[in-house]
N, C-alpha and C. Protein backbone atom coordinates (compact mmCIF):
# COMPACT_ATOMS: atom_id res chain seq x y z
N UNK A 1 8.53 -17.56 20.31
CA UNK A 1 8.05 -18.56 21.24
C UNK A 1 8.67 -19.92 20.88
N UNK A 2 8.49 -20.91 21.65
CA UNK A 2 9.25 -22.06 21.46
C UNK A 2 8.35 -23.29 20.45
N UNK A 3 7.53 -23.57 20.21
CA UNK A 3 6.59 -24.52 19.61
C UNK A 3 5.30 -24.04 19.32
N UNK A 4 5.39 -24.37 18.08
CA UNK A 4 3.80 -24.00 17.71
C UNK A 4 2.72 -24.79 18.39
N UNK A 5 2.85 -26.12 19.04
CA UNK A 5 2.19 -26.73 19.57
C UNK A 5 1.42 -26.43 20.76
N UNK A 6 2.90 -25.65 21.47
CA UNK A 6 2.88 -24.97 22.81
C UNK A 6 1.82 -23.90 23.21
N UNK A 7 0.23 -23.87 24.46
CA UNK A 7 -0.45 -22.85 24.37
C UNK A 7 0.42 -22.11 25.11
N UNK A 8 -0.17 -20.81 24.74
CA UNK A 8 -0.09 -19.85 24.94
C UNK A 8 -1.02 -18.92 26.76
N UNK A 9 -0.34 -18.51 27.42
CA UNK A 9 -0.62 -18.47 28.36
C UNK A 9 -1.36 -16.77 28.16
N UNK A 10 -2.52 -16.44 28.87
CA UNK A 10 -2.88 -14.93 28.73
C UNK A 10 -1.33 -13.55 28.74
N UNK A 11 -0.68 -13.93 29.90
CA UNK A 11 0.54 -12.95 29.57
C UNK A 11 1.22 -13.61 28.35
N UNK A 12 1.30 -14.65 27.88
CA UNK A 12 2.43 -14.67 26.83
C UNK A 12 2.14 -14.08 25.62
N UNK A 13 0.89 -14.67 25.55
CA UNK A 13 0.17 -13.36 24.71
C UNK A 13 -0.07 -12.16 24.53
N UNK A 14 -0.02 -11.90 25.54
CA UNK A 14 -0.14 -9.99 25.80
C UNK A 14 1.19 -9.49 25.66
N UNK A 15 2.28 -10.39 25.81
CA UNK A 15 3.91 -9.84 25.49
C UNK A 15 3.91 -9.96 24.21
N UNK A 16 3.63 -10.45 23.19
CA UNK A 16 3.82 -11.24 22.35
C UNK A 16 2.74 -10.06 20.74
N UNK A 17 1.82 -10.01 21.72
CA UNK A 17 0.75 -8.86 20.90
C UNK A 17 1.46 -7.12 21.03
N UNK A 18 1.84 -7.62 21.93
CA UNK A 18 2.36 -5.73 23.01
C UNK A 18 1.33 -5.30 23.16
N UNK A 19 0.36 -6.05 24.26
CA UNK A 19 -1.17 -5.03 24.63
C UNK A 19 -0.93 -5.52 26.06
N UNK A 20 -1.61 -4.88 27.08
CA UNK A 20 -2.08 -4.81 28.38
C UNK A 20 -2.47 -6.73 28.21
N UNK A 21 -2.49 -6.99 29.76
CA UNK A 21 -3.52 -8.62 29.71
C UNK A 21 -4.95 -7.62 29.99
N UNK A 22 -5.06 -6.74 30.44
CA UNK A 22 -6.81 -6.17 30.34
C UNK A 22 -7.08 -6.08 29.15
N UNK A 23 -6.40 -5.84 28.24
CA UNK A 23 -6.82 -5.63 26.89
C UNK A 23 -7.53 -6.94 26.53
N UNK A 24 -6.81 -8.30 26.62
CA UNK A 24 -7.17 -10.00 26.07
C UNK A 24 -8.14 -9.66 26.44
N UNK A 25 -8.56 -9.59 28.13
CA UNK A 25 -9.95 -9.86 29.06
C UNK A 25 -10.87 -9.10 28.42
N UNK A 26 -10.78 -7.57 27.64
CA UNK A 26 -11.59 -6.94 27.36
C UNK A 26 -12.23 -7.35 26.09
N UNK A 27 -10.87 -7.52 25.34
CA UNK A 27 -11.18 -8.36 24.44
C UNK A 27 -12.15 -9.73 24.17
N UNK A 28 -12.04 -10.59 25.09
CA UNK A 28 -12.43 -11.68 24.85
C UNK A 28 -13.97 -11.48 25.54
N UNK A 29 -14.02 -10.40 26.97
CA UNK A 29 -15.79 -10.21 27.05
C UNK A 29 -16.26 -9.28 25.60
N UNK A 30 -16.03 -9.07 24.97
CA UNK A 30 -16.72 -7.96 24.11
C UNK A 30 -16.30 -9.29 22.53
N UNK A 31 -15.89 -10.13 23.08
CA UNK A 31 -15.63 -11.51 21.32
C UNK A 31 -15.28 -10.70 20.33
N UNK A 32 -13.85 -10.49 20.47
CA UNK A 32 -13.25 -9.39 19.85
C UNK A 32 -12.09 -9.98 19.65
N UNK A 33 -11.52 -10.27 20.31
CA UNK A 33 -10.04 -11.23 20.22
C UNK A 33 -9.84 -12.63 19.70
N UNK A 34 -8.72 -12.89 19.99
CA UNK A 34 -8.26 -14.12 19.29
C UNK A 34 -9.06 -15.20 20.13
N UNK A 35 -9.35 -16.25 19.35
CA UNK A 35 -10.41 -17.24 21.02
C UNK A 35 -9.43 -17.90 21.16
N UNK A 36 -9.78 -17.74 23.08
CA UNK A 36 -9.48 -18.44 23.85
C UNK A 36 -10.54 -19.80 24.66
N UNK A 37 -9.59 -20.61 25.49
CA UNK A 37 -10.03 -21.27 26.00
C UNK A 37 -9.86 -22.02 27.35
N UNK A 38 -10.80 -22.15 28.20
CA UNK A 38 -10.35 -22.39 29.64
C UNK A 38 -9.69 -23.93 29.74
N UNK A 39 -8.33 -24.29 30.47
CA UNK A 39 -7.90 -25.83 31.22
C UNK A 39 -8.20 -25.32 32.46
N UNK A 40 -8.97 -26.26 33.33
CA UNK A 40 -9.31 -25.81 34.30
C UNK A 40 -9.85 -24.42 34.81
N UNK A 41 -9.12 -23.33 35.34
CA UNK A 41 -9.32 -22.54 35.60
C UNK A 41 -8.65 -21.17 34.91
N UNK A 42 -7.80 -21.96 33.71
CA UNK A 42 -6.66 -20.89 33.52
C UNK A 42 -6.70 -21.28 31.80
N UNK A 43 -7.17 -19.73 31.90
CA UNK A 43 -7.44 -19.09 29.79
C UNK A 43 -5.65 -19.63 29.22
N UNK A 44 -6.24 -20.04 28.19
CA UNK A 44 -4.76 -20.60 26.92
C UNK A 44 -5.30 -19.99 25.75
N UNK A 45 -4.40 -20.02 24.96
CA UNK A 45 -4.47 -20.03 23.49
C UNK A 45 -3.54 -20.66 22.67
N UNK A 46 -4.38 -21.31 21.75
CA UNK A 46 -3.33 -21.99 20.07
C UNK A 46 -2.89 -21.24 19.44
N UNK A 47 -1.68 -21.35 19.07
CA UNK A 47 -0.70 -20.49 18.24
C UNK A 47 -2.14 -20.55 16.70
N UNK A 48 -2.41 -21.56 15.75
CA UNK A 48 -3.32 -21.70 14.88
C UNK A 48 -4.04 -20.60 15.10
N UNK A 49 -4.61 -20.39 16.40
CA UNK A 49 -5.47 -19.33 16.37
C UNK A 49 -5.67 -18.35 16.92
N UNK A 50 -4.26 -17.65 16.99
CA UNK A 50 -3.99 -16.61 17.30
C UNK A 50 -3.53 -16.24 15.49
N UNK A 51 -2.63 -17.12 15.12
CA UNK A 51 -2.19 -16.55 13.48
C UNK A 51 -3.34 -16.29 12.86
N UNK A 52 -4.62 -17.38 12.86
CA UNK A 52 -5.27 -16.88 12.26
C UNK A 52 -6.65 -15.92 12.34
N UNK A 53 -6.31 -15.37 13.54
CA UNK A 53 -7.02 -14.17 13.86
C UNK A 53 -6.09 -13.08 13.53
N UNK A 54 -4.89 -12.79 13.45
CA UNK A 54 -4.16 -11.53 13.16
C UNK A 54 -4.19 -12.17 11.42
N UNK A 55 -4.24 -12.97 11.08
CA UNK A 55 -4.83 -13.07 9.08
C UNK A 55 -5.78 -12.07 9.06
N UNK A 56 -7.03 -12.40 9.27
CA UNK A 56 -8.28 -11.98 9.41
C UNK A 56 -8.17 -10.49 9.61
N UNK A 57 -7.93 -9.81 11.23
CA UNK A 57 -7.28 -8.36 11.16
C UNK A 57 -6.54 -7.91 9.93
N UNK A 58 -5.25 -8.49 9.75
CA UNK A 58 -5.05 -7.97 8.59
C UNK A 58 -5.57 -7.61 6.96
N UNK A 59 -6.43 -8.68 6.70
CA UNK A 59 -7.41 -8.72 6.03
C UNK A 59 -8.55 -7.26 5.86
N UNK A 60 -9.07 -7.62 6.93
CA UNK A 60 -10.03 -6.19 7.37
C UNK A 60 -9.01 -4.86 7.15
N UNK A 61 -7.92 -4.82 8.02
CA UNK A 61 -7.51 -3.80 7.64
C UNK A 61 -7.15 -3.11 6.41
N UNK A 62 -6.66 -4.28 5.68
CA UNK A 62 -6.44 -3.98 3.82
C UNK A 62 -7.88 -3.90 3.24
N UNK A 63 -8.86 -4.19 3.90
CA UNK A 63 -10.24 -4.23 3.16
C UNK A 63 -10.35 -3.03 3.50
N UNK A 64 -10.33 -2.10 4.77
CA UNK A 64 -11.20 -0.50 5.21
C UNK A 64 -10.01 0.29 4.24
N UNK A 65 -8.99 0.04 4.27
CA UNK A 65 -7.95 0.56 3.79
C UNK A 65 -8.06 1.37 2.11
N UNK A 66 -8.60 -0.38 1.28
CA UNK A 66 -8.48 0.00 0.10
C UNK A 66 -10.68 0.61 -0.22
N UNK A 67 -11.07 0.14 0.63
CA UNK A 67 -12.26 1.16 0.43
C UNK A 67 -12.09 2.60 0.65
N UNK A 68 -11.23 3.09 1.59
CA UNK A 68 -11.47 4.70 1.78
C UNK A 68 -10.35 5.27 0.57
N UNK A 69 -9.61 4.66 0.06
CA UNK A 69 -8.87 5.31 -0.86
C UNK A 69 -10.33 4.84 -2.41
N UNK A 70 -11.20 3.84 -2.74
CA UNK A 70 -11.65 4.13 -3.47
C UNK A 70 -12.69 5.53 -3.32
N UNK A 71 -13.32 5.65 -2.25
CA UNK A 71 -14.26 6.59 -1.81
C UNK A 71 -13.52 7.91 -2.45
N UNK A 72 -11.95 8.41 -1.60
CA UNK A 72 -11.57 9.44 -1.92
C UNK A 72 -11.34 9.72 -3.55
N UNK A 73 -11.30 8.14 -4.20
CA UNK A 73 -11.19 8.16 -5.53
C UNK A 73 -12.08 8.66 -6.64
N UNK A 74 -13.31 8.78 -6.01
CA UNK A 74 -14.34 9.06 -6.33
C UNK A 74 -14.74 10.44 -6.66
């Protein structure tokens, strides 16, 4: 993308993730996704917080990750 400054539009995001734009929408009714926020009538997102929602995912994922290998360790 061109500027970190720059929001992020619902499709640019959904190119950008490689998910459906139903996915964001589903996402964002079920507060599951990266937050967004309405200008006027039309959902954006901050680069800030989109990175730091895929931190977080990644996070979780290394967290379920290294629990089921202790479990099997067990």
């Amino acid at each position: 993308m061109e500027s970190p400054d720059r929001l992020l539009t619902v499709e640019d995001l959904a190119e950008y993730l490689g998910v459906p734009v139903a996915t964001l929408y589903a996402w964002r009714y079920h507060r599951q996704g990266p937050p967004g926020f309405r200008v006027g009538r039309h959902l954006r997102y901050r680069w800030t917080d989109i990175e730091e929602w895929i931190s977080h995912r990644v996070e979780a994922s290394q967290d379920n990750r290294s629990a089921s290998y202790r479990v099997r360790a067990d």
